[in-house]
Protein backbone atom coordinates (compact mmCIF):
# COMPACT_ATOMS: atom_id res chain seq x y z
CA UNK A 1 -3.21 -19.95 -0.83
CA UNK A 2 -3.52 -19.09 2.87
CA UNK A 3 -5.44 -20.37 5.14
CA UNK A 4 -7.95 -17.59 6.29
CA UNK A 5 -9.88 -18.45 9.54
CA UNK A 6 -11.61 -14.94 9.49
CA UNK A 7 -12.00 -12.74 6.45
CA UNK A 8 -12.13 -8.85 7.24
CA UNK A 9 -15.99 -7.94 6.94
CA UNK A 10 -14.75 -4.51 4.98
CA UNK A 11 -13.12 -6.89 1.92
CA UNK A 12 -14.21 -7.04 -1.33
CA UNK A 13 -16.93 -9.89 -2.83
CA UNK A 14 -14.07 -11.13 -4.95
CA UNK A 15 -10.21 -10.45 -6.74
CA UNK A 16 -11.40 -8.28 -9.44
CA UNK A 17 -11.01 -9.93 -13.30
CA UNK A 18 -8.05 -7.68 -14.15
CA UNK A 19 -7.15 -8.79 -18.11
CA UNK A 20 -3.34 -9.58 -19.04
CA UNK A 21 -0.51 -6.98 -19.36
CA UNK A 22 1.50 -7.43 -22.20
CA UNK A 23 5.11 -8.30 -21.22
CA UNK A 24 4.48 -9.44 -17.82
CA UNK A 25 3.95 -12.86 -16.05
CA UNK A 26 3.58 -14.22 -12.75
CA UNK A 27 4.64 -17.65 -11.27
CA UNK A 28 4.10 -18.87 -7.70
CA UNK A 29 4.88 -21.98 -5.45
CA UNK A 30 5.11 -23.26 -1.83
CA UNK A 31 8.83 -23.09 -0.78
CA UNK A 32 8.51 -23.64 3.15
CA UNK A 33 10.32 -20.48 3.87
CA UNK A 34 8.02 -19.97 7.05
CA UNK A 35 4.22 -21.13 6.51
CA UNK A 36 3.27 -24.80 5.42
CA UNK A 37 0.17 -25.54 2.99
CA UNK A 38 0.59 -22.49 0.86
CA UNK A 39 2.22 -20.58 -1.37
CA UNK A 40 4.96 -18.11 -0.22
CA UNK A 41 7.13 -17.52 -3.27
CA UNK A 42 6.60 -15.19 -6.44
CA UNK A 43 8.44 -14.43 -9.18
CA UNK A 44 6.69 -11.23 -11.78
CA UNK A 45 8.84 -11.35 -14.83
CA UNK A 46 8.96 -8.03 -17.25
CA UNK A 47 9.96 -8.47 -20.82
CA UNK A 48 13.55 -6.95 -22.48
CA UNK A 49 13.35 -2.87 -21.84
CA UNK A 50 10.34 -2.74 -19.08
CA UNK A 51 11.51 0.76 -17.21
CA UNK A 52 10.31 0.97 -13.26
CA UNK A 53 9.67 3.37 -10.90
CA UNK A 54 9.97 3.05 -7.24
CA UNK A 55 9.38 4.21 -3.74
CA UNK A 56 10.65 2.65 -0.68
CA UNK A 57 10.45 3.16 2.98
CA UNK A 58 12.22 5.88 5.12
CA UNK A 59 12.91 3.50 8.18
CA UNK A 60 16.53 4.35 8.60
CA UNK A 61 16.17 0.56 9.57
CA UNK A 62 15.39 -0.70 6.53
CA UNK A 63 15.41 -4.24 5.20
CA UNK A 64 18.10 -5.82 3.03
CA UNK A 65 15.99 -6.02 -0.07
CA UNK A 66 15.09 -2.28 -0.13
CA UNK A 67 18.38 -1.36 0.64
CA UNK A 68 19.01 -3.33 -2.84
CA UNK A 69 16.39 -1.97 -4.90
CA UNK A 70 17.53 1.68 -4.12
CA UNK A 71 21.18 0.58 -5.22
CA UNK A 72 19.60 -0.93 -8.98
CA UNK A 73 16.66 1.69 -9.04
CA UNK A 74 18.77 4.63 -10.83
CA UNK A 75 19.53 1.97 -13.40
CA UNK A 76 15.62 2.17 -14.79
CA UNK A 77 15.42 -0.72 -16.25
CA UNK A 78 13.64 -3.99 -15.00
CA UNK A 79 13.61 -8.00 -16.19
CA UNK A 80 11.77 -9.39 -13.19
CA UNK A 81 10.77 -9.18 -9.09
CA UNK A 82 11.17 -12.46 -6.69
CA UNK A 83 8.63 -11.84 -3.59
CA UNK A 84 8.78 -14.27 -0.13
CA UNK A 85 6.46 -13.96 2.26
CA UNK A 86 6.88 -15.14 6.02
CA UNK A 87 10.27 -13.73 6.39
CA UNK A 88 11.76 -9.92 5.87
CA UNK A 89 15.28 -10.12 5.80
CA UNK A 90 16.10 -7.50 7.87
CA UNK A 91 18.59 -6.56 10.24
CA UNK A 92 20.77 -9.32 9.43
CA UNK A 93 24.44 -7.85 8.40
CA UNK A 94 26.31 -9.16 5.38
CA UNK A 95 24.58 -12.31 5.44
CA UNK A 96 21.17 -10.13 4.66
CA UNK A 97 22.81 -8.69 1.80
CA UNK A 98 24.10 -11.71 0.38
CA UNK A 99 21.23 -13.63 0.41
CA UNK A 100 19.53 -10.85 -1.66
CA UNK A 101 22.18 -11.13 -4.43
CA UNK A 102 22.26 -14.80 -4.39
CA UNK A 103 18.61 -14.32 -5.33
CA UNK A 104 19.02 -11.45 -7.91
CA UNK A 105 22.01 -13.64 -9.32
CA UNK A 106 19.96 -17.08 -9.59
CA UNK A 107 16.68 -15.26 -11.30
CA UNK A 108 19.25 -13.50 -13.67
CA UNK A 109 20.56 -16.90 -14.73
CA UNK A 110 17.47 -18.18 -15.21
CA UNK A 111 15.98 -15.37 -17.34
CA UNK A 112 19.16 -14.30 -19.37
CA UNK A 113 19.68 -11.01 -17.76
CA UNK A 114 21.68 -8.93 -15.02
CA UNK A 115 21.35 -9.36 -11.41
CA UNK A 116 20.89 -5.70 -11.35
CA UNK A 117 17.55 -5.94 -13.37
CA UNK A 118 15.91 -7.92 -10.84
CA UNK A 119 14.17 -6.64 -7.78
CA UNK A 120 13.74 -8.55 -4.45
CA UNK A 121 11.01 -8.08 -2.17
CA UNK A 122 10.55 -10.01 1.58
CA UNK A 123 7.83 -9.10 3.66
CA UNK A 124 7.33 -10.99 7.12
CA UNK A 125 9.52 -11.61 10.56
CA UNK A 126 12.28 -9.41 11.08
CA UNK A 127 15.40 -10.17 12.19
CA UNK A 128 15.82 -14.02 11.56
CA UNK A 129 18.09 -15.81 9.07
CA UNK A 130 16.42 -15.92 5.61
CA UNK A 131 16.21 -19.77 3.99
CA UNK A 132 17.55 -18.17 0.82
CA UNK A 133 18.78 -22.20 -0.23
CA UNK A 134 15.09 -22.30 -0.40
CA UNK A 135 14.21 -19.79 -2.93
CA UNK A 136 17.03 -19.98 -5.19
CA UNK A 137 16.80 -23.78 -5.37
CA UNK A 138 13.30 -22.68 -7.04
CA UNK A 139 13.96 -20.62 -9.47
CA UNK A 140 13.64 -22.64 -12.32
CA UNK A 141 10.35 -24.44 -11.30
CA UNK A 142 9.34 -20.85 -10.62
CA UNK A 143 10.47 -19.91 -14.59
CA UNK A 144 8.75 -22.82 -15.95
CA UNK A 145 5.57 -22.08 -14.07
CA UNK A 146 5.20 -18.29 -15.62
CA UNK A 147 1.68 -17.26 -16.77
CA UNK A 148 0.24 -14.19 -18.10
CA UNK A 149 -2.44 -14.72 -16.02
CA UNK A 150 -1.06 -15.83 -12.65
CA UNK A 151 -1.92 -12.10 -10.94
CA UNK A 152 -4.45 -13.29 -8.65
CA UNK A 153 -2.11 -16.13 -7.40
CA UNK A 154 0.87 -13.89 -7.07
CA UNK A 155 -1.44 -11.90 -4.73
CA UNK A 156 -1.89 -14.60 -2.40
CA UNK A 157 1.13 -15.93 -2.25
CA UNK A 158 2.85 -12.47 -1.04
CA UNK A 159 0.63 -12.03 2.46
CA UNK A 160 1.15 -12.16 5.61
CA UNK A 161 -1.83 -11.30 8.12
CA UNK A 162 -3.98 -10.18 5.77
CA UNK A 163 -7.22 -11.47 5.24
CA UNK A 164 -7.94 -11.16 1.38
CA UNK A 165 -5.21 -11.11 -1.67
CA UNK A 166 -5.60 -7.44 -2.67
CA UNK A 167 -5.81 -6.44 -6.61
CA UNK A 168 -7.17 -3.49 -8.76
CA UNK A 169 -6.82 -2.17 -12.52
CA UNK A 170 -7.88 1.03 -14.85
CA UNK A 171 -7.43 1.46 -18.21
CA UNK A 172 -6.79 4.77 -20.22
CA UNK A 173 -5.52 5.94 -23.49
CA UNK A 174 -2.37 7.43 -24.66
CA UNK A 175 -2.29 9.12 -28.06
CA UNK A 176 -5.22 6.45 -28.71
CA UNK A 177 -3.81 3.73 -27.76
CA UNK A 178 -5.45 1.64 -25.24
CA UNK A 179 -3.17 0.97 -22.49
CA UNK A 180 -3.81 -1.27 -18.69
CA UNK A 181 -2.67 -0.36 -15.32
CA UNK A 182 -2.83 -3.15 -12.68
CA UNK A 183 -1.50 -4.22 -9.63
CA UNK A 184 -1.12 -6.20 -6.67
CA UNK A 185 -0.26 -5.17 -2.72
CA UNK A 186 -0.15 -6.77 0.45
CA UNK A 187 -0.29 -5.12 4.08
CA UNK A 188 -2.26 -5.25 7.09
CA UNK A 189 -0.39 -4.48 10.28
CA UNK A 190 2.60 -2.00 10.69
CA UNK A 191 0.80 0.08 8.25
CA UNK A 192 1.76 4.24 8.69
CA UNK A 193 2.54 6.12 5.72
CA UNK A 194 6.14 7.54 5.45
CA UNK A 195 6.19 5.76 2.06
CA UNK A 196 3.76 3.46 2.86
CA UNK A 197 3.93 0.24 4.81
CA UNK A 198 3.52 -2.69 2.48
CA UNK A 199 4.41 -4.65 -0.59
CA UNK A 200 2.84 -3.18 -3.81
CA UNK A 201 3.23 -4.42 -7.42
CA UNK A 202 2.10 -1.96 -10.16
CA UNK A 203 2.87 -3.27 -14.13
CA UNK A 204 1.32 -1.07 -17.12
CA UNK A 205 1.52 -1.56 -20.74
CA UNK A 206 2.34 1.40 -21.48
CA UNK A 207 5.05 3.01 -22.73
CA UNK A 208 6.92 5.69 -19.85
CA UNK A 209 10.13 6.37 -20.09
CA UNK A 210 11.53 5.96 -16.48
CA UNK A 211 12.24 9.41 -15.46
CA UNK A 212 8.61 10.13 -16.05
CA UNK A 213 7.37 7.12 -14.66
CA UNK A 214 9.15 8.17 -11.19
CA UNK A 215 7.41 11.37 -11.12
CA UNK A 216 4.08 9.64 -11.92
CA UNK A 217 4.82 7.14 -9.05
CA UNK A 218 5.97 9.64 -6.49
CA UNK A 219 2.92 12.10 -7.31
CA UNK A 220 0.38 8.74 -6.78
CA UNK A 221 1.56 7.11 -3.95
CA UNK A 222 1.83 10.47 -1.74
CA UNK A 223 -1.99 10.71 -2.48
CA UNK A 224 -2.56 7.08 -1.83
CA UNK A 225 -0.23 5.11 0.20
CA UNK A 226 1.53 8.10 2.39
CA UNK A 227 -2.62 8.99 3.17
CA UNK A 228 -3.23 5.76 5.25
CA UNK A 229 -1.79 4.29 8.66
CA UNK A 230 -3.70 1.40 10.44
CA UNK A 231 -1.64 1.24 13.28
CA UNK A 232 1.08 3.91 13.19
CA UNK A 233 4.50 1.70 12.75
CA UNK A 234 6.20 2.10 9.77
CA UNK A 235 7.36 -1.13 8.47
CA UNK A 236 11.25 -1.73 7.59
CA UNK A 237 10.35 -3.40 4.26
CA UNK A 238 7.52 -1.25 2.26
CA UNK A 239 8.52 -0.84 -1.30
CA UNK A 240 5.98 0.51 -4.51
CA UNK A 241 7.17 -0.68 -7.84
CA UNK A 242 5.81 0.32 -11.31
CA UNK A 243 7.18 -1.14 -14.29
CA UNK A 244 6.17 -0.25 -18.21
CA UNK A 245 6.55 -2.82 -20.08
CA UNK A 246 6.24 -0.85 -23.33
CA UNK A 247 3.97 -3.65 -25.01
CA UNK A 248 1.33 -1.22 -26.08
CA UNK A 249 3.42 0.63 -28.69
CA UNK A 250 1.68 4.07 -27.48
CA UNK A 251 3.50 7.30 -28.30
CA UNK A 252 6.23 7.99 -26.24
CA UNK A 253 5.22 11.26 -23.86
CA UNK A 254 8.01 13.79 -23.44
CA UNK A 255 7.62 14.51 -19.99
CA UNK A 256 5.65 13.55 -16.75
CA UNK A 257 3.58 16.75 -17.70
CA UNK A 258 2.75 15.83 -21.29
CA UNK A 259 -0.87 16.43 -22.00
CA UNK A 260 -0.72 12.51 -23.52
CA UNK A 261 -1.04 11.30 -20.01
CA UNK A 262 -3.81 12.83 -18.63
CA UNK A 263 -5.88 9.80 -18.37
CA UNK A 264 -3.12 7.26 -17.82
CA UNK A 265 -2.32 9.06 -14.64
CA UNK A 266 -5.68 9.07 -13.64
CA UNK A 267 -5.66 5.61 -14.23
CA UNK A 268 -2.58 4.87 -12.52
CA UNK A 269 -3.76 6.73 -9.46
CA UNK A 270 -7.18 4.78 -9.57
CA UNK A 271 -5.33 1.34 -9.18
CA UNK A 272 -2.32 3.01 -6.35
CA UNK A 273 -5.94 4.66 -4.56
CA UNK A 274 -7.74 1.49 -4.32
CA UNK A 275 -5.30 -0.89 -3.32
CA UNK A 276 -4.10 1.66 -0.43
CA UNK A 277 -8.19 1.44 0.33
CA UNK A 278 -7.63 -2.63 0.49
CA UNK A 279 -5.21 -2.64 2.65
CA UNK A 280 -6.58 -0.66 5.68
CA UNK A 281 -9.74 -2.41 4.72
CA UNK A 282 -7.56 -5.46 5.78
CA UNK A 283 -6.10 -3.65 8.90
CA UNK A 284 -5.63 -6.32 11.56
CA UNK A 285 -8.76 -6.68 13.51
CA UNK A 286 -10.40 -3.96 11.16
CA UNK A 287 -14.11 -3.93 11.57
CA UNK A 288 -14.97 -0.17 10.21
CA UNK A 289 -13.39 2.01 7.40
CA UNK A 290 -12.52 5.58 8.25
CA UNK A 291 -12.01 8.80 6.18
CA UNK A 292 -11.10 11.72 7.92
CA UNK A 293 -11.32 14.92 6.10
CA UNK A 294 -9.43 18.20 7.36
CA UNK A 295 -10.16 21.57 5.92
CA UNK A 296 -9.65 25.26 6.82
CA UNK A 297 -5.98 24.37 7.59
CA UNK A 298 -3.18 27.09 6.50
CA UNK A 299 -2.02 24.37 4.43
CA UNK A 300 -2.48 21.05 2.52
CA UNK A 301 0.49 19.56 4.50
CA UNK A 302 -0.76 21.07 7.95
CA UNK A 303 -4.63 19.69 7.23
CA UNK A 304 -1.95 15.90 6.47
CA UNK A 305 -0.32 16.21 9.78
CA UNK A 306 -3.92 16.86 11.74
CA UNK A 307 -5.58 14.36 9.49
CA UNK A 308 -2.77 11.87 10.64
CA UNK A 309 -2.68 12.53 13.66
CA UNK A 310 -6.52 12.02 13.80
CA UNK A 311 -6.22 8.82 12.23
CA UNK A 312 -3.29 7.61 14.57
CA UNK A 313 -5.05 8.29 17.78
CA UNK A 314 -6.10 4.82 19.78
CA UNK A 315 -8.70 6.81 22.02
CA UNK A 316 -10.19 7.75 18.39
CA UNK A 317 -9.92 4.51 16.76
CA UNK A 318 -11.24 2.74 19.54
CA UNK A 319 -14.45 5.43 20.17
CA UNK A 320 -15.13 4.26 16.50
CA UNK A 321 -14.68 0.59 17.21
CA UNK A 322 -17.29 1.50 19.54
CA UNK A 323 -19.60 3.49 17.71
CA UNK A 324 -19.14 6.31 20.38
CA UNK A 325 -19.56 9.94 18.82
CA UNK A 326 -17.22 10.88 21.32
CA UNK A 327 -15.64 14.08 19.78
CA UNK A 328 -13.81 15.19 22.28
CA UNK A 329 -11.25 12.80 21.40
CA UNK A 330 -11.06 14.36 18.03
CA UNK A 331 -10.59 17.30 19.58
CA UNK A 332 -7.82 16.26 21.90
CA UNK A 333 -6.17 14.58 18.64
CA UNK A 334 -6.36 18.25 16.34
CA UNK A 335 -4.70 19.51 19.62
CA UNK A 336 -2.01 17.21 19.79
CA UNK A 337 -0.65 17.61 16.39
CA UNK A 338 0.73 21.00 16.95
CA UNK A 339 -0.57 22.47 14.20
CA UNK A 340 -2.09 25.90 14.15
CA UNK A 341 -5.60 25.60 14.84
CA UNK A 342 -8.40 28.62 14.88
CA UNK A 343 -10.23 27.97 18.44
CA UNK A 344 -13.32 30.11 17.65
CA UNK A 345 -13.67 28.39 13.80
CA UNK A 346 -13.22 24.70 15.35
CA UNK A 347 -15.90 21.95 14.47
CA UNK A 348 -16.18 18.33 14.08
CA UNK A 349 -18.76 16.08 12.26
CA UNK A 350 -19.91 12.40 12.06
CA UNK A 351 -20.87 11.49 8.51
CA UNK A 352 -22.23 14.74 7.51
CA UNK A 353 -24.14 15.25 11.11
CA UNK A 354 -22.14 18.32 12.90
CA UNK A 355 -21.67 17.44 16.26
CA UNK A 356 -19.48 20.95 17.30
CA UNK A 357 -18.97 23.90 15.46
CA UNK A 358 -17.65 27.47 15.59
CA UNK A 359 -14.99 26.38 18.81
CA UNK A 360 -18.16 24.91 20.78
CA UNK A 361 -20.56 21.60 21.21
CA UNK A 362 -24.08 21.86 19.17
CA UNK A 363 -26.88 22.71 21.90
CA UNK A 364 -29.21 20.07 21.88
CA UNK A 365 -27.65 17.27 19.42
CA UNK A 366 -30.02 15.02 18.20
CA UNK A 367 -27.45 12.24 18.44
CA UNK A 368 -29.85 9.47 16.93
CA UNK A 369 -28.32 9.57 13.29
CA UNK A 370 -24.89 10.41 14.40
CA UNK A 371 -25.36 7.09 15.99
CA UNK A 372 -26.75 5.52 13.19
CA UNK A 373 -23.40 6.46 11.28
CA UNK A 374 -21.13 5.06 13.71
CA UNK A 375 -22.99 2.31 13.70
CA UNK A 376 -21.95 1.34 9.56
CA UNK A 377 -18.77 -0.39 8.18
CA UNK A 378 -17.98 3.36 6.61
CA UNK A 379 -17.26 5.92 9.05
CA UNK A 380 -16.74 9.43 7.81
CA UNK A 381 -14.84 11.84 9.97
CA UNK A 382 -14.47 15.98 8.83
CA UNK A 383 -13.07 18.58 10.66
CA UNK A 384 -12.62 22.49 10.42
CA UNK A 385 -9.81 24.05 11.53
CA UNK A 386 -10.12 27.83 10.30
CA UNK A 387 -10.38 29.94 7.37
CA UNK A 388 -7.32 28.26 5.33
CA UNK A 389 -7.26 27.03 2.07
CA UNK A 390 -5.21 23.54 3.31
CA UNK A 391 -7.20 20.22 3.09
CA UNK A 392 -6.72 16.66 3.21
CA UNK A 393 -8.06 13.29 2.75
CA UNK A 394 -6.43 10.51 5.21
CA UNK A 395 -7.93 6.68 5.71
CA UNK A 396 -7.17 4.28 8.76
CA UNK A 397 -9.55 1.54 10.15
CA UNK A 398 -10.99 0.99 14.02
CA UNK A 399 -8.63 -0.38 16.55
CA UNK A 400 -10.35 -3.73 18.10
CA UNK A 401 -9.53 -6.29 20.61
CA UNK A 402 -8.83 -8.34 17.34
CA UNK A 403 -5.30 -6.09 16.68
CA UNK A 404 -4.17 -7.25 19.87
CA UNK A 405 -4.94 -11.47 19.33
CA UNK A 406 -3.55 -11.35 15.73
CA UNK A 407 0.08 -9.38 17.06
CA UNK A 408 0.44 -11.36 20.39
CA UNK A 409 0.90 -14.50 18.75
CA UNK A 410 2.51 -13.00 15.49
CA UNK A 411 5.64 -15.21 15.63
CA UNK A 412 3.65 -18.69 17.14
């Protein structure tokens, strides 16, 4: 496990119990790659005809294991995922991509299948030479570790910075049959949706075929993971995966709109929803959780961009860190996003408590509970824009004095 010297104050009491998924298992184990005293090496393995869905950072930067996963994704088919934390393998040539085959190759020995059917995941420094001698050596003590209920150890062993291992689960019903939805992510700096910035680690029961699972995925994580940014850099390595393992024996739906999955996908999006939640809970130096709400935009996308651009601004994040209701930062930060804005309908409130409205300040604020707002772990943001029919949700943490200690001394 790692060694946590200060737990973020927004983090859950405890892992939640999240039951077994037929068909999958998770193995873990301390192979030295950068950290000492804990474990920094996972292997998730599917069972014979799991199909997966993923989504995977724009950076035209990208790491060598996404570039990877995008090659085998078409494929749709999945045996197993090998996870190291404390070092991304990225921007290292040939020698990147090789080591990600040489792990693909060694897992698929081990476990009887392709190299294609394995994913690779990295998540830590960029730009240094991955140990991959040290994770293929381990492949077989990782195989002969597997347990159906290692989830809550595989979530420790993939962080970095972050504070807490981060889990969640649903369950739903397809055609009657009770299916599970659970997963795993990890993030906590260079956290700004275009994708998502993280490692996340979805596995269901259920039986999707993989077309449909893609447009389930896609759909969830653009109202989960692309709504959050903690610090506004987008990571080289963030990569979703969702694998059905097909264990359940539900009926088969016929598309991604087949009335079967109305509660699986409600499920599904419960599980991509909270983890996104966990990890700007877990945004370095995070001391407050912030929704900000847009409405009256001309659209849904336009209310995104404001919401974003909101949530991005360091004069706003820090007037929260503060507990200042100083809206004339939000105001500056509606401006700045370009988007068109109705003067004359503009308003901003704290928590309910409406602190401008109609394009002007409220005469004679009471500012007493706006302050007692601030003042919380849960800050609540909403702003008018117009008349339109365009809204959005978006969620992003204070900035603190703590963002700075933790990324100074990131490589020490």
């Amino acid at each position: 496990m790692a060694k946590i010297t200060h737990r973020s104050p927004l983090a859950p009491e405890r892992f939640p119990r999240v039951p077994a998924v037929a068909g999958v298992r998770f193995a873990t184990l301390e192979a030295g790659i950068r950290y000492r005293g804990r474990h920094d090496l996972t292997l998730i393995e599917l069972a014979p005809g799991t199909t997966v869905a993923g989504v995977f950072t724009r950076s035209t930067t990208a790491g060598h294991p996404v570039l990877w996963c995008r090659r085998i994704l078409p494929h749709g088919r999945a045996r197993a995922v090998i996870v190291n934390a404390g070092n991304a393998n990225v921007f290292r040539g040939s020698e990147g991509d090789a080591a990600v085959r040489a792990e693909a190759e060694a897992v698929g020995q081990a476990l009887g299948c392709a190299p294609e059917e394995v994913f690779v995941a990295s998540t830590g420094v960029i730009g240094e030479r991955l140990p991959v001698e040290k994770i293929t050596s381990r492949v077989g003590d990782l195989v002969a570790g597997l347990d159906a209920g290692g989830i809550e150890a595989a979530a420790w062993a993939i962080m970095t910075t972050d504070t807490f291992p981060k889990g969640a689960f649903a369950t739903a019903a397809i055609g009657g049959v009770p299916v599970t939805v659970a997963g795993i992510a990890k993030g906590s700096g260079m956290i700004a949706p275009d994708m998502a910035t993280m490692l996340a680690f979805v596995v269901t029961d259920a039986t999707v075929p993989a077309p449909v699972l893609q447009h389930l995925l896609s759909v969830g994580a653009d109202a989960s993971f692309n709504a959050i940014t903690v610090d506004s850099d987008t990571s080289t390595s963030d990569t979703l995966l969702l694998f059905a393992t097909g264990r359940a024996r539900n009926p088969e739906p016929a598309g991604a709109d087949d009335p079967l999955l109305e509660g699986f996908r409600t499920a599904l999006q419960t599980v991509l929803t909270d983890l996104a939640h966990q990890v700007v809970k877990d945004g370095e130096g995070a001391q407050k959780f912030i929704a900000v709400t847009v409405r009256g935009a001309e659209s849904d996308a336009s209310a995104r961009r404001i919401g974003l651009t909101i949530a991005n601004s360091p004069l706003v994040k820090t007037a929260i860190a503060g507990s200042d209701a100083n809206w004339g930062r939000v105001i500056m930060a509606v401006g700045k996003s370009g988007e068109p804005v109705a003067m004359d309908r503009l308003g901003v409130a704290f928590g309910g408590h409406v602190v401008a409205r109609a394009g002007a300040a409220v005469p004679d604020l009471d500012e007493a509970p706006v302050a007692r707002h601030l003042a919380g772990r849960e800050i609540a943001i909403e702003v008018v824009v117009g008349e339109g029919r365009g809204a959005a949700t978006v969620w992003t943490c204070d900035l603190t004095h703590g963002y700075i200690d933790i990324n100074a001394d990131y490589r020490s």
